[in-house]
Structure formats: C-alpha cells, structure tokens
C-alpha atoms as a PDB file:
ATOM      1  CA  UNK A   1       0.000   0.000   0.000  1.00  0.00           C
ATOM      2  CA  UNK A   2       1.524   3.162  -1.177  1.00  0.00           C
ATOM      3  CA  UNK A   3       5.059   1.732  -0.761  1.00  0.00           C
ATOM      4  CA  UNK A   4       4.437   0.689   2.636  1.00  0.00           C
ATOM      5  CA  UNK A   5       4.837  -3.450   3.799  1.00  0.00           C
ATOM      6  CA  UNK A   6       1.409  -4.397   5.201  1.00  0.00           C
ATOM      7  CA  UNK A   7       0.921  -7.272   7.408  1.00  0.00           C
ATOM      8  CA  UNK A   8      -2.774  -7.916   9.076  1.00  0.00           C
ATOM      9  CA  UNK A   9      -4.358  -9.687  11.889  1.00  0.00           C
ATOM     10  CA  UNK A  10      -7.552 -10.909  12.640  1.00  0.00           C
ATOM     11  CA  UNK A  11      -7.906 -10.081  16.102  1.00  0.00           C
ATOM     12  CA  UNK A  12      -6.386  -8.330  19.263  1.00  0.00           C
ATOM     13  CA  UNK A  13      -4.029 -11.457  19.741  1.00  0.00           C
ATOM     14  CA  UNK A  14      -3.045 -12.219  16.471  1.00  0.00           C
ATOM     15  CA  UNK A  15      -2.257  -8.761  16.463  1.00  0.00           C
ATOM     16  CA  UNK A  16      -0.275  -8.890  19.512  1.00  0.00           C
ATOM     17  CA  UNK A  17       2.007 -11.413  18.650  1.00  0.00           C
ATOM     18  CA  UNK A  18       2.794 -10.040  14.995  1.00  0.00           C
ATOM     19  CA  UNK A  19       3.934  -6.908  16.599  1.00  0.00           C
ATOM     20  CA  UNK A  20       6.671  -8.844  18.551  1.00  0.00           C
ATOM     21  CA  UNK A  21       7.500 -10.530  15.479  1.00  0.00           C
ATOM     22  CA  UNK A  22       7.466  -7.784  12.628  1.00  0.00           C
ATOM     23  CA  UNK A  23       8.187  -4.935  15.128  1.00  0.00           C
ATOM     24  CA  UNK A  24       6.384  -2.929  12.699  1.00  0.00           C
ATOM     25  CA  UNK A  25       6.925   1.005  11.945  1.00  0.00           C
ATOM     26  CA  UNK A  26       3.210   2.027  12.760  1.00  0.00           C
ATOM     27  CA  UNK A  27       0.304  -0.040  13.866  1.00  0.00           C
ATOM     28  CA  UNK A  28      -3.433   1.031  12.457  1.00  0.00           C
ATOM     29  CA  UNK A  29      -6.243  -0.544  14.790  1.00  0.00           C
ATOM     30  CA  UNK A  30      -9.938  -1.062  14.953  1.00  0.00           C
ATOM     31  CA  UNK A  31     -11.631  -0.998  18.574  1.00  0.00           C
ATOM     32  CA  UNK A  32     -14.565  -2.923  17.370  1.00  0.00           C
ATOM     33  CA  UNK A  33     -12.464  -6.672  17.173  1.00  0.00           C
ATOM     34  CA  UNK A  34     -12.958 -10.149  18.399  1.00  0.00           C
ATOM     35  CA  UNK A  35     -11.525 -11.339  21.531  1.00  0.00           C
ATOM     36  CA  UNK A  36      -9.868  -7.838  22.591  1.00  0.00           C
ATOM     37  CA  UNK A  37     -11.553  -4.401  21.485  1.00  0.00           C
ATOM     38  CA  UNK A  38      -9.619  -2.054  20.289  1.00  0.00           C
ATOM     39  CA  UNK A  39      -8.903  -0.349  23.715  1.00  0.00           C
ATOM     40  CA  UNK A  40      -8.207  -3.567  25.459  1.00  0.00           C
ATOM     41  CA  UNK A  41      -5.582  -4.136  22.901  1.00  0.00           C
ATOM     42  CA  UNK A  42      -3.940  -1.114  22.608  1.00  0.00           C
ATOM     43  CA  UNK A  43      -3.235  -1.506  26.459  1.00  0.00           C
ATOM     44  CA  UNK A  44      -1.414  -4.728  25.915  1.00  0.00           C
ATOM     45  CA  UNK A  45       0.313  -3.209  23.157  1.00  0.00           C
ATOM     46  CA  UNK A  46       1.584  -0.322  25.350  1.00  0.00           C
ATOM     47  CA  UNK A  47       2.732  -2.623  28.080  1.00  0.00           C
ATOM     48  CA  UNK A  48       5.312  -3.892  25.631  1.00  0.00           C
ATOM     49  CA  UNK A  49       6.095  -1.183  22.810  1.00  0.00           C
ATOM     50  CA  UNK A  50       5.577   2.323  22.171  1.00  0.00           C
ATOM     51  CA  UNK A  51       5.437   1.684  18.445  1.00  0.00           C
ATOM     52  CA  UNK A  52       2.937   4.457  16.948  1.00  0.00           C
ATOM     53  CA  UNK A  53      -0.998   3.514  16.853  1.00  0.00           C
ATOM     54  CA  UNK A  54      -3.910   4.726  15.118  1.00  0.00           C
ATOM     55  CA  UNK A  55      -7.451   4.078  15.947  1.00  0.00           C
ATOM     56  CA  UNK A  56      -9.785   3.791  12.717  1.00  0.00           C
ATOM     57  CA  UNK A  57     -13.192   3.310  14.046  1.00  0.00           C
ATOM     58  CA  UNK A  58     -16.772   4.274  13.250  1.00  0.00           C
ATOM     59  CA  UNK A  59     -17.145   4.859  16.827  1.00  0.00           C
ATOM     60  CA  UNK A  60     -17.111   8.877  16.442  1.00  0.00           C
ATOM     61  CA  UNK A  61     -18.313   9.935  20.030  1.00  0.00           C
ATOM     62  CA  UNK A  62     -15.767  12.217  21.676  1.00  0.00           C
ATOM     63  CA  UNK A  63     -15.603   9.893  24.803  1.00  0.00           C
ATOM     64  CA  UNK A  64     -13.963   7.194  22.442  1.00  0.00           C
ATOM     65  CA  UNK A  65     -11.614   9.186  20.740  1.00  0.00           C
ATOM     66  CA  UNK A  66     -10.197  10.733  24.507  1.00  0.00           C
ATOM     67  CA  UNK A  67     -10.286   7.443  25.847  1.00  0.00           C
ATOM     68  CA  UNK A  68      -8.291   6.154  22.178  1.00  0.00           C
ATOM     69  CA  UNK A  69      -5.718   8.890  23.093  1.00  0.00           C
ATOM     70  CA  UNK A  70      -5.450   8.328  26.585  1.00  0.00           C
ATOM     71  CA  UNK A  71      -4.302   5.069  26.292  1.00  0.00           C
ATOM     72  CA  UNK A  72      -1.350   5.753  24.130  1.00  0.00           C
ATOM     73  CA  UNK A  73      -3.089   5.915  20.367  1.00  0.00           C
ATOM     74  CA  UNK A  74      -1.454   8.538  18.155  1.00  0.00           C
ATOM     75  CA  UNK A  75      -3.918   9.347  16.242  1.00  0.00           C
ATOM     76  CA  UNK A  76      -8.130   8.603  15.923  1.00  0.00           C
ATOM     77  CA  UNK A  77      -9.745   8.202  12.217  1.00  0.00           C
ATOM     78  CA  UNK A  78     -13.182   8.037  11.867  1.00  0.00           C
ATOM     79  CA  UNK A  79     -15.119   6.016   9.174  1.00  0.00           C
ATOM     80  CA  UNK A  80     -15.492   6.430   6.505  1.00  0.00           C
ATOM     81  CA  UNK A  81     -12.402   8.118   5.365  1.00  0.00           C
ATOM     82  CA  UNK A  82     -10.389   7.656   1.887  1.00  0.00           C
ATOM     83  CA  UNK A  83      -7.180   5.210   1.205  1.00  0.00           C
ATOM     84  CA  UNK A  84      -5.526   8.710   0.491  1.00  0.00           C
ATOM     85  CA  UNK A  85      -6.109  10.680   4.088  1.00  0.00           C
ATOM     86  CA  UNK A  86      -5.333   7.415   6.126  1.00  0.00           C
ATOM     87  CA  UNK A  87      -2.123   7.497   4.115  1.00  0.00           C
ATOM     88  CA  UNK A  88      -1.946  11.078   5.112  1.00  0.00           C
ATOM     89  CA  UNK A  89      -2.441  10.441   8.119  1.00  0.00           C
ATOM     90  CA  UNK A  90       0.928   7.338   8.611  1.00  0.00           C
ATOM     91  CA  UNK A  91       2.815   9.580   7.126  1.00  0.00           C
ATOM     92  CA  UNK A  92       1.991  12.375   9.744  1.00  0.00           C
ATOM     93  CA  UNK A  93       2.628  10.311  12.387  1.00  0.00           C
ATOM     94  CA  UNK A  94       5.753   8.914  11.717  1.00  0.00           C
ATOM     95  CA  UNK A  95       7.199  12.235  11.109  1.00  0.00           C
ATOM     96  CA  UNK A  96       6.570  13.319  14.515  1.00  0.00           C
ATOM     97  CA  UNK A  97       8.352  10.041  15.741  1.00  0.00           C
ATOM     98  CA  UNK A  98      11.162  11.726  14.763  1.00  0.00           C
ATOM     99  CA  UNK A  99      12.061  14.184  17.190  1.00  0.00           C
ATOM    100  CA  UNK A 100      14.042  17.081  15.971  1.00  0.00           C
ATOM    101  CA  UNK A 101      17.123  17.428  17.475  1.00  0.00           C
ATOM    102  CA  UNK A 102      18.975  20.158  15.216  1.00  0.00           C
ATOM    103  CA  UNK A 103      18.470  22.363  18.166  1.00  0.00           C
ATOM    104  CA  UNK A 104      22.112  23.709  19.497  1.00  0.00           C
ATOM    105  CA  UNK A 105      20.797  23.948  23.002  1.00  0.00           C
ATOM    106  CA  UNK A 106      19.572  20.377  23.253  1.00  0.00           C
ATOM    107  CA  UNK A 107      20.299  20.414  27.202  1.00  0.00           C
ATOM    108  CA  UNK A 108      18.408  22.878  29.145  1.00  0.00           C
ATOM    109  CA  UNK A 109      17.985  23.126  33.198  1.00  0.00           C
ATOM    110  CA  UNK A 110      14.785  24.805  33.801  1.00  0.00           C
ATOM    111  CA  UNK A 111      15.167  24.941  37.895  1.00  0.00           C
ATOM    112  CA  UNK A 112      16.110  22.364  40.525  1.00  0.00           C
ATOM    113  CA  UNK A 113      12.759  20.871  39.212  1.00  0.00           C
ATOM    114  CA  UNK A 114      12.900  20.433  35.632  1.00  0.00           C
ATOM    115  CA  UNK A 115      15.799  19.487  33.548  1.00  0.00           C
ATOM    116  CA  UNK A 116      15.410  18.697  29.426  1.00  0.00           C
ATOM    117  CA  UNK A 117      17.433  17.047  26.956  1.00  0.00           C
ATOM    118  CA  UNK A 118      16.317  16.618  23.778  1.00  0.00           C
ATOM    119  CA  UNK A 119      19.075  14.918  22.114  1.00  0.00           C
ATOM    120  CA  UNK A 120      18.733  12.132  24.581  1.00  0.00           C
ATOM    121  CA  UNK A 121      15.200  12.681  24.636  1.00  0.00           C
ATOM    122  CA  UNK A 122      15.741  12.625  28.515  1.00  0.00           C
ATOM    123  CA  UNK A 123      13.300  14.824  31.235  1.00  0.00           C
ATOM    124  CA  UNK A 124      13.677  14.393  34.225  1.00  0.00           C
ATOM    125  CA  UNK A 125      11.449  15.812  36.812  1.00  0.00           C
ATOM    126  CA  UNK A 126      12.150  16.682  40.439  1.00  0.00           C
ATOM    127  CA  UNK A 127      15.042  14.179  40.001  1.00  0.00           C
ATOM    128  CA  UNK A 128      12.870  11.235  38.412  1.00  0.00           C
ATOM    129  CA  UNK A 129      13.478  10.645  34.587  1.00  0.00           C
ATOM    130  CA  UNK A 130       9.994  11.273  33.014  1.00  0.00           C
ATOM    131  CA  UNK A 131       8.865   9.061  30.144  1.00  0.00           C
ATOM    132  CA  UNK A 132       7.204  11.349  27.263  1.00  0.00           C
ATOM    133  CA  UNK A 133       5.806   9.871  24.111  1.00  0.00           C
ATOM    134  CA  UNK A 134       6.612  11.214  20.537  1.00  0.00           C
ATOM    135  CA  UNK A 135       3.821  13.529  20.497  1.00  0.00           C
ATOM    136  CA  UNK A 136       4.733  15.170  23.824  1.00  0.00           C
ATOM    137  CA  UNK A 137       8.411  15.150  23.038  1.00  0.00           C
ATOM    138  CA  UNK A 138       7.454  16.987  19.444  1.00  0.00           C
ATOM    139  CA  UNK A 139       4.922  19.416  21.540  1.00  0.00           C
ATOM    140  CA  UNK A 140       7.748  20.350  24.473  1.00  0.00           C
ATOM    141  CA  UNK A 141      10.144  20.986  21.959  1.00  0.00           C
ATOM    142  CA  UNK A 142       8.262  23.405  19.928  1.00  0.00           C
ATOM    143  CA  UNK A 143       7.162  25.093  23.047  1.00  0.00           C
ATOM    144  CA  UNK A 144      10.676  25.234  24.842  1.00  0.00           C
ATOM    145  CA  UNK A 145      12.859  26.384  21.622  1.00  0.00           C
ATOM    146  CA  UNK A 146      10.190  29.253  21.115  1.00  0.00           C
ATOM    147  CA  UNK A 147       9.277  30.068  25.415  1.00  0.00           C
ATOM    148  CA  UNK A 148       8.623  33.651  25.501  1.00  0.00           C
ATOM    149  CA  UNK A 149       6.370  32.976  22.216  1.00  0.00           C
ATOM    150  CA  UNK A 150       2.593  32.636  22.142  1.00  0.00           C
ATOM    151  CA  UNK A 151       1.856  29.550  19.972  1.00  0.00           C
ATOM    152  CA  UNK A 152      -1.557  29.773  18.509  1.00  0.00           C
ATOM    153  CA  UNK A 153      -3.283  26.427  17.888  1.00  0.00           C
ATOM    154  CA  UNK A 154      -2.819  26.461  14.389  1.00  0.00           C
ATOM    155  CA  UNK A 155       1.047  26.855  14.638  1.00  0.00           C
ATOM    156  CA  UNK A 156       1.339  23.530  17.244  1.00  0.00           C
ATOM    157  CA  UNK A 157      -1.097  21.630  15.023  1.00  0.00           C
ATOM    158  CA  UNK A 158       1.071  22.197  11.762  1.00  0.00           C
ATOM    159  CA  UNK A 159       4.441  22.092  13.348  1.00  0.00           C
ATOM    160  CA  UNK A 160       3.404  18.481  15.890  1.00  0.00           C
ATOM    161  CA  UNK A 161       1.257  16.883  14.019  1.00  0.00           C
ATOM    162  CA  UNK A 162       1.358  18.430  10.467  1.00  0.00           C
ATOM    163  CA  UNK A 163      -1.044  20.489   7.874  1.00  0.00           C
ATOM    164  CA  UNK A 164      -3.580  17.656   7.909  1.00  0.00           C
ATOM    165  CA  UNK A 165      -4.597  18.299  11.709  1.00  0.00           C
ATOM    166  CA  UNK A 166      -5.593  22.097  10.976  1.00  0.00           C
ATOM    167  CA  UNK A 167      -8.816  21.769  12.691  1.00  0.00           C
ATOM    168  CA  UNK A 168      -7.922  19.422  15.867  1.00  0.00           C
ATOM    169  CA  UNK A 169      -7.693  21.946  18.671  1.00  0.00           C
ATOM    170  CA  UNK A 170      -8.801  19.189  20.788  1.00  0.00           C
ATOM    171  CA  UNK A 171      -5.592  17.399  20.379  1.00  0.00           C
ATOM    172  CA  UNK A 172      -3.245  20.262  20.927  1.00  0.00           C
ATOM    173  CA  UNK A 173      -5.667  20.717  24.324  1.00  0.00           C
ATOM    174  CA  UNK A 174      -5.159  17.146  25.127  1.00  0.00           C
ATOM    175  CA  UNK A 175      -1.680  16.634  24.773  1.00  0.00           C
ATOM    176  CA  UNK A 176      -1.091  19.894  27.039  1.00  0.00           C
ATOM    177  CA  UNK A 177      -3.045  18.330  30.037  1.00  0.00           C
ATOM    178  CA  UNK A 178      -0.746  15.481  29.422  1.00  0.00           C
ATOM    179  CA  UNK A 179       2.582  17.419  29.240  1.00  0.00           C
ATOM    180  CA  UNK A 180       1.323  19.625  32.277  1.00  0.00           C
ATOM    181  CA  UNK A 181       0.656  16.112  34.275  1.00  0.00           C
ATOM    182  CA  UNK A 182       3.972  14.640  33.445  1.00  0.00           C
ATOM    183  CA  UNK A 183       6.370  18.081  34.501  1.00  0.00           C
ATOM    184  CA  UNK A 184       4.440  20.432  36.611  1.00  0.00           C
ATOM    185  CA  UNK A 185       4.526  19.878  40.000  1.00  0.00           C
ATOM    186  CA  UNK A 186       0.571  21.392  40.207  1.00  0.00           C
ATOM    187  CA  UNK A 187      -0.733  20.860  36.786  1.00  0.00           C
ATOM    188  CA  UNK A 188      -3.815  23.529  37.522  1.00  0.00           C
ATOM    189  CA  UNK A 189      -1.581  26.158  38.154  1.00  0.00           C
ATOM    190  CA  UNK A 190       1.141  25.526  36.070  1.00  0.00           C
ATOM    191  CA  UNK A 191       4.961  27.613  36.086  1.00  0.00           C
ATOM    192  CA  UNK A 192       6.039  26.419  32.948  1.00  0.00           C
ATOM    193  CA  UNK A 193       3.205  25.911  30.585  1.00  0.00           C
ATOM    194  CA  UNK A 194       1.021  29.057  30.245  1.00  0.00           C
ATOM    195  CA  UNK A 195      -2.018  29.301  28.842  1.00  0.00           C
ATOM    196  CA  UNK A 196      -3.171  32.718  26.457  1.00  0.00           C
ATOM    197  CA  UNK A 197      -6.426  32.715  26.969  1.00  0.00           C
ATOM    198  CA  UNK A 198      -8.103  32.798  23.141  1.00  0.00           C
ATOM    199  CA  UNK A 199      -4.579  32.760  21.483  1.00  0.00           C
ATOM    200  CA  UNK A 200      -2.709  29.258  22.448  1.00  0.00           C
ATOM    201  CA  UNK A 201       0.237  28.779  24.632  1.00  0.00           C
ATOM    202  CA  UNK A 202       3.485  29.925  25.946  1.00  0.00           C
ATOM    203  CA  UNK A 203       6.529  28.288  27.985  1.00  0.00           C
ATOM    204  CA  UNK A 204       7.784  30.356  30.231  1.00  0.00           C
ATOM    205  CA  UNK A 205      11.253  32.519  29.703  1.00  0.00           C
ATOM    206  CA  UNK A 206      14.007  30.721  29.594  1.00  0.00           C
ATOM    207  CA  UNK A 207      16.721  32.808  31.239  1.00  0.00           C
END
C-alpha cells in the first residue's frame, strides 16, 4: 500500500504477537475486534512497545476518541475516510516520531525541578526521569525552543502533528493536560506551561 509493507491480523491477539515478530513502523487498529476491542488491545500493546498507533473506528463519540488517546493511540480516524487521508495520516505520524534534534541547546535546566534534553530525549522531573511519548516530546520541543512565544493552535497543530490536523484543537488541548501532568509539579496552576487565553500557549522565559 503506497510503498508501505502491510501485514494484518484478525484479532487483538493475532495482532499482539505479529507486533513482537514484525516490530512494525506504525500499527493502524480497529476498537470494534474479536476477543480484545480495540482499547483492550492497545493496552497490551503499550505494556510492551511504544510503536505508533492509530485508531480507525466508526465509533465517532468524543468519549472514544479521549479514551483512544489516553491510552497511548497517536492518532483517531473516523469512518469512513479515503485510502488517500489514512495514508496522510501514517505519514503524519511517523514524522513526529522523529524528534528534531537540530536544536544547538539540546540540554536545558529549567530549575532544581525540571531538567530537558532533547538529544537524549531525557526529562527528568524533580530528580525522576519522566517518560514522554513522541507527540509530547514533538509538543515540548516546539514550546521550549520558542518560550517567551505565544503559539496559537494552528502553529502547534502544523508544526506536531502536520497540515492535515488544521482543525484538531482538541488534540493540541489534550496533549497539554498530558505534558502539564507529566512536569508540573501542580498541573492547575502551572509555572512552565502558560495558557493565552483565546490565542494558544506559551513556555515560560528561559533565562
């Protein structure tokens, strides 16, 4: 498909068992499956890999697309869509698996609280190395090589997740809550993540 290798599976466990096998670049799921949904899947799927996931599902209610995200998926299709936007959609995905690291000051030290080092792809909180997926890594980065900035929504949806997300504000407020729950130590009044009420985001100075 669109010079991508394609193995499938019939059900949560065959899928399971192909990704130890295959160790495959992306994995694109269903949540309505035999033996495991979807969800229940994806959670045995995240116990062993981070390997990038996207829901496709006619299940459009915004309940199932959280709860899709929340447990690790990268992405949430719904049905129907066409052969060329799900394609769109890998390729997005994998990009941002791919963490820029052209950034000359890869290793910043925030406080005695935060440190960050994006060429490791290390952060460690209050002394305890944090584990951030792709998404969050992308999303910190953009916010900490432009603090001082006001990111609109637009400019974190093309720049994380890419020109095909234009109109998912929802993610970029998602992922936030998760980045805010990961280094702040009180995510509802956070130091470092600030929010512009009606114009996006902004990381605090860096001094």
């Amino acid at each position: 498909m669109d010079g991508f290798r394609v193995v499938s599976a019939g059900n949560g466990n065959e899928a399971l068992s192909l990704i130890a096998e295959e160790r495959p670049d992306l994995v694109v799921l269903d949540i309505v499956m035999p033996i495991m949904n979807g969800f229940q899947t994806l959670k045995k799927i995240r116990e062993v890999s981070s390997v990038p996931v996207i829901f496709c599902s006619s299940k459009d209610e915004e309940d199932d697309r959280v709860m899709g995200l929340n447990l690790g998926a990268d992405d949430y299709i719904v049905k129907p869509f066409s052969l060329k936007e799900l394609v769109s959609r890998i390729r997005a995905v994998m990009r941002r698996t791919e963490t820029d690291q052209s950034s000359a000051r890869s290793q910043i030290v925030l406080d005695n609280d935060l440190r960050i080092d994006f060429y490791e792809r290390k952060i460690t909180v209050r002394g305890q190395e944090v584990h951030l997926r792709p998404t969050e890594q992308r999303l910190l980065y953009e916010l900490v090589t432009h603090a001082g900035q006001i990111l609109s929504y637009q400019t974190l949806l093309s720049r994380v997740w890419g020109p095909e997300y234009k109109i998912e504000e929802n993610y970029v407020r998602l992922y936030i809550t998760y980045l805010r729950q990961k280094i702040e130590r009180n995510p509802k009044n956070p130091k470092y993540i600030l929010s512009e009420r009606g114009l996006g985001y902004r990381f605090k100075n860096i001094g």
